[in-house]
Protein backbone atom coordinates (compact mmCIF):
# COMPACT_ATOMS: atom_id res chain seq x y z
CA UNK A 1 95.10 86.59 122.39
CA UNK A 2 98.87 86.33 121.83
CA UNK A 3 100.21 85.34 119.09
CA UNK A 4 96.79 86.90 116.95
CA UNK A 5 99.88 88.10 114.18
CA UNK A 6 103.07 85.99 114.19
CA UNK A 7 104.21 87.52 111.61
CA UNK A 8 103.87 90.45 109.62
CA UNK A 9 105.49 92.06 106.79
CA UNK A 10 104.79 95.20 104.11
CA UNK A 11 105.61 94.95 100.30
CA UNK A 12 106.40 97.80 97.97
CA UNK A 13 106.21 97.54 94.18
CA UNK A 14 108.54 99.87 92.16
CA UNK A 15 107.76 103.12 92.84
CA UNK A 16 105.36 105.52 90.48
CA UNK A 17 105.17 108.72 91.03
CA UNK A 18 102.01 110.00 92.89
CA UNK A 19 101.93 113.91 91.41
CA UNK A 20 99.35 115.17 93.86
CA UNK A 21 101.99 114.94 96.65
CA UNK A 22 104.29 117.00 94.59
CA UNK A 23 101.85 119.81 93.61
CA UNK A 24 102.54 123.22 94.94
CA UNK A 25 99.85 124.50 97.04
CA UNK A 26 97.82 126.39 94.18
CA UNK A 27 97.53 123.09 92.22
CA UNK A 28 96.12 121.50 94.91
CA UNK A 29 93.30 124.58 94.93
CA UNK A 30 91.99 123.30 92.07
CA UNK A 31 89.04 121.27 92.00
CA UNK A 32 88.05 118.15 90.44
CA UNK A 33 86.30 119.32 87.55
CA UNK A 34 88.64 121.67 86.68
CA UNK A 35 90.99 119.45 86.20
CA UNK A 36 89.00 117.22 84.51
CA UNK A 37 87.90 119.94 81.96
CA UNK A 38 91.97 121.01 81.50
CA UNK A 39 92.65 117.83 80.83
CA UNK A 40 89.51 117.38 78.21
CA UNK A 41 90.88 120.26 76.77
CA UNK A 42 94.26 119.18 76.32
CA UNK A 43 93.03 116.20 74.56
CA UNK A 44 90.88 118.27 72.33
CA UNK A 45 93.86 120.02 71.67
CA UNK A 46 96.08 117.28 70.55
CA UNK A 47 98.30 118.01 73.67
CA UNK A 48 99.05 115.18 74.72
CA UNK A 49 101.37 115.01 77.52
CA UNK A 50 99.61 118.38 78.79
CA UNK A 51 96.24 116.02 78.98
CA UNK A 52 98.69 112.47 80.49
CA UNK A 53 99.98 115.32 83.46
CA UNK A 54 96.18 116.96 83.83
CA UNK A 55 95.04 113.20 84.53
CA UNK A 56 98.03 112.13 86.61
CA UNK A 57 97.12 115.28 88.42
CA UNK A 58 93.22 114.34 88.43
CA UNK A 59 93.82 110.88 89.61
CA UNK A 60 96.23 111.91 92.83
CA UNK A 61 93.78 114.72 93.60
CA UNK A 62 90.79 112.30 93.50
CA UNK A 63 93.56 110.09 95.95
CA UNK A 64 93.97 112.78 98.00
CA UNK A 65 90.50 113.61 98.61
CA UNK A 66 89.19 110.25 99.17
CA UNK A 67 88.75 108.52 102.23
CA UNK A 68 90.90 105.20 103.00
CA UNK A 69 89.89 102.09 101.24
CA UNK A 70 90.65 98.68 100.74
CA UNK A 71 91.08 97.62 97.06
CA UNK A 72 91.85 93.93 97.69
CA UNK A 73 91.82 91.64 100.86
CA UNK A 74 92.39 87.98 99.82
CA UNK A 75 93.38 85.17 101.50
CA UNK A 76 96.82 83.32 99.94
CA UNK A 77 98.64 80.13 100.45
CA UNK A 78 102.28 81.71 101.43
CA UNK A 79 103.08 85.68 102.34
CA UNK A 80 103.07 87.68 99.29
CA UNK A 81 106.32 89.12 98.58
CA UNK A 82 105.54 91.97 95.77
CA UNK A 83 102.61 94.01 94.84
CA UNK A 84 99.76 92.51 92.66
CA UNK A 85 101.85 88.95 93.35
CA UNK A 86 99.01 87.78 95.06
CA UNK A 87 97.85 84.40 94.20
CA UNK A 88 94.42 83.60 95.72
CA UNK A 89 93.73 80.65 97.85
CA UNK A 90 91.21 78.16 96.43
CA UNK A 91 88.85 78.33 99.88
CA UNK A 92 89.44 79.91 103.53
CA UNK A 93 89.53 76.38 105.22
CA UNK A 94 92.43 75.86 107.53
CA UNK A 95 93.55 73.79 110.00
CA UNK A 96 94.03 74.74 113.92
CA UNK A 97 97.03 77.00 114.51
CA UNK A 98 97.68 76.92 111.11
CA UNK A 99 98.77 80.24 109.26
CA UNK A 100 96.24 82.32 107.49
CA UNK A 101 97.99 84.44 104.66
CA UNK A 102 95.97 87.44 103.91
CA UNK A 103 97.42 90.29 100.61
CA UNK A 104 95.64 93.73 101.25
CA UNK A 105 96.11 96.76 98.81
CA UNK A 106 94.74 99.66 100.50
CA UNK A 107 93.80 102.70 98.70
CA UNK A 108 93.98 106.49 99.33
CA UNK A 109 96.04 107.29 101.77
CA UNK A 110 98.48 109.33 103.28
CA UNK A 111 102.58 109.70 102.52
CA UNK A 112 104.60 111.87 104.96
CA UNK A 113 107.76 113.36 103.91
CA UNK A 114 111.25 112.76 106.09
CA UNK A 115 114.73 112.82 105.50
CA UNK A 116 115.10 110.16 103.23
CA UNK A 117 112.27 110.40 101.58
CA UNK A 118 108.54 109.23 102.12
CA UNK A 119 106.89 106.83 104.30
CA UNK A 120 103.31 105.60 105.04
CA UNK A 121 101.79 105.14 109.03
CA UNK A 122 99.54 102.39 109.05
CA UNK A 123 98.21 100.62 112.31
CA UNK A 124 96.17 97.76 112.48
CA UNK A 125 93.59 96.01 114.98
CA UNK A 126 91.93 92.53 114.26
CA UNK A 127 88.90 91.24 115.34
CA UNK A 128 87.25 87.56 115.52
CA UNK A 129 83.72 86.74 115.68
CA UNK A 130 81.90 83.52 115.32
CA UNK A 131 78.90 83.89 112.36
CA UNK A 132 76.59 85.04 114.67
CA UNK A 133 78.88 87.95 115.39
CA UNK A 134 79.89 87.23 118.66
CA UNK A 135 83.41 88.45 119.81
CA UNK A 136 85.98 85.70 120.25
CA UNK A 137 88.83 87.87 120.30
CA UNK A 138 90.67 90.89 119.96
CA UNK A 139 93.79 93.42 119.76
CA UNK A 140 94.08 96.79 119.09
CA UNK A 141 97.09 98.24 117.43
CA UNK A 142 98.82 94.46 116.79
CA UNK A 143 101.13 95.79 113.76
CA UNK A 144 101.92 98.50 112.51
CA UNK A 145 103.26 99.02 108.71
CA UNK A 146 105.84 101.87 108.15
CA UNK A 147 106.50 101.71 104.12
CA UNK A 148 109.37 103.49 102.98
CA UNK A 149 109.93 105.25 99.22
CA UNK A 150 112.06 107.40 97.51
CA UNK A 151 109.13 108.92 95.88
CA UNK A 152 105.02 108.40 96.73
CA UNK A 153 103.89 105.73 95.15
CA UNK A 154 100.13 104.22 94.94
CA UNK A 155 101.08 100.48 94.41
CA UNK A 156 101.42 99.43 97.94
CA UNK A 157 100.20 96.03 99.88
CA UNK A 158 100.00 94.73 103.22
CA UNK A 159 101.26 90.76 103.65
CA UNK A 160 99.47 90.14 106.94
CA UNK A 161 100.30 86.48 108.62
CA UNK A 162 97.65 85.89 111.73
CA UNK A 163 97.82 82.43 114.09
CA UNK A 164 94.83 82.47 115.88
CA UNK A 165 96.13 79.70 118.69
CA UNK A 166 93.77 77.50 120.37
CA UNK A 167 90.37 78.59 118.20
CA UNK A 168 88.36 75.47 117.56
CA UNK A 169 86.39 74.28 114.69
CA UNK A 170 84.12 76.49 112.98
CA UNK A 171 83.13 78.87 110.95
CA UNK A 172 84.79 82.86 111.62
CA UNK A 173 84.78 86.29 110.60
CA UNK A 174 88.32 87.88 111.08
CA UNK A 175 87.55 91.67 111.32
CA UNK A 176 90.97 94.17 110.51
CA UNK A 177 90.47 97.76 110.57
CA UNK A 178 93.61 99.83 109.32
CA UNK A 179 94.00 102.96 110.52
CA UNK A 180 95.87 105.28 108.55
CA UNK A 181 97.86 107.38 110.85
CA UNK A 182 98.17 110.53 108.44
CA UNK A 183 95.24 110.97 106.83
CA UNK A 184 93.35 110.16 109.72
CA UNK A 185 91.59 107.82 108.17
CA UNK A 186 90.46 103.93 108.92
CA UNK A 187 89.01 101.31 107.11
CA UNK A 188 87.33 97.63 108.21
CA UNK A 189 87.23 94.80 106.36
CA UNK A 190 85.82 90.80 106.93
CA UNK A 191 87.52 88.17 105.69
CA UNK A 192 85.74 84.82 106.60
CA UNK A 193 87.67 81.82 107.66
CA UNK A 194 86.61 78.05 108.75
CA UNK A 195 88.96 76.26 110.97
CA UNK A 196 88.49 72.35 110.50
């Protein structure tokens, strides 16, 4: 299946700071609720960036302790070139060899730290199957997405360009699992296409 991705590329939007990966070791100790009830406190109290820091800290732990997920796969006319950019296409009918755009925002996963700052480890496989699932095609590992940031951030996407040469009319499921490489984590989702 050569050429399955042609071309592949990974977006970034201005980075926001994702507190959990910040937190010192005893803040990470703490459990959901107890943030949640700091935080409800802190509101209670009128203290309000206290309560804006307990639910930064809430949301990143929540994050943290979530498995991998996929927020938004949708096909789009042209690769996306910045996050939530992402303009959908009006149906999933293409013509043979012709590019299929796809804008992914993945959710909860992992950022490693390195010298010049942070960096994400995605890999990803893609499947095809006709609607009565049988296997066309398929390739493990065909891209892998590397996103660097000065500082963790949660608004990342995925601009993934596939040319599925020489599959004939009909109607297809394209299968991607990504595999998050530091969490440990993986994810599948279907988009379905129809090549006319």
């Amino acid at each position: 299946m050569a050429g399955v991705a042609r071309s592949l590329a990974a977006g970034l939007a201005a980075s926001s700071l994702m507190t959990a990966v910040l937190m010192t070791s005893e803040l990470r100790a703490d459990s959901l609720s107890d943030i949640a009830a700091a935080a409800e406190a802190a509101v209670a109290e009128g203290r309000t960036l206290d309560a804006v820091a307990l639910g930064d800290r809430f949301a990143a732990a929540v994050w943290d302790a979530s498995p991998l997920a996929v927020r938004k796969a949708v096909l789009v006319d042209s690769e996306p070139a910045a996050f939530g950019a992402d303009t959908p296409r009006s149906d999933n009918l293409f013509r043979m060899d012709e590019e299929i755009h796809l804008y992914v925002e993945p959710v909860a996963f992992g950022w490693k730290q390195t010298a010049q700052g942070w960096e994400t480890d995605f890999v990803a496989d893609v499947r095809i199957a006709d609607t009565s699932g049988r296997i066309i095609a398929a390739h493990k590992s065909f891209a892998e997405f590397r996103i660097a940031s000065p500082q963790p951030t949660r608004e990342v996407f995925l601009a993934m360009t596939y040319v599925f040469g020489g599959l004939g009319p009909g109607d297809y499921v394209v299968t991607t699992t990504l595999h998050d490489r530091i969490k440990g984590d993986a994810v599948a989702f279907p988009t379905s296409i129809g090549i006319r």
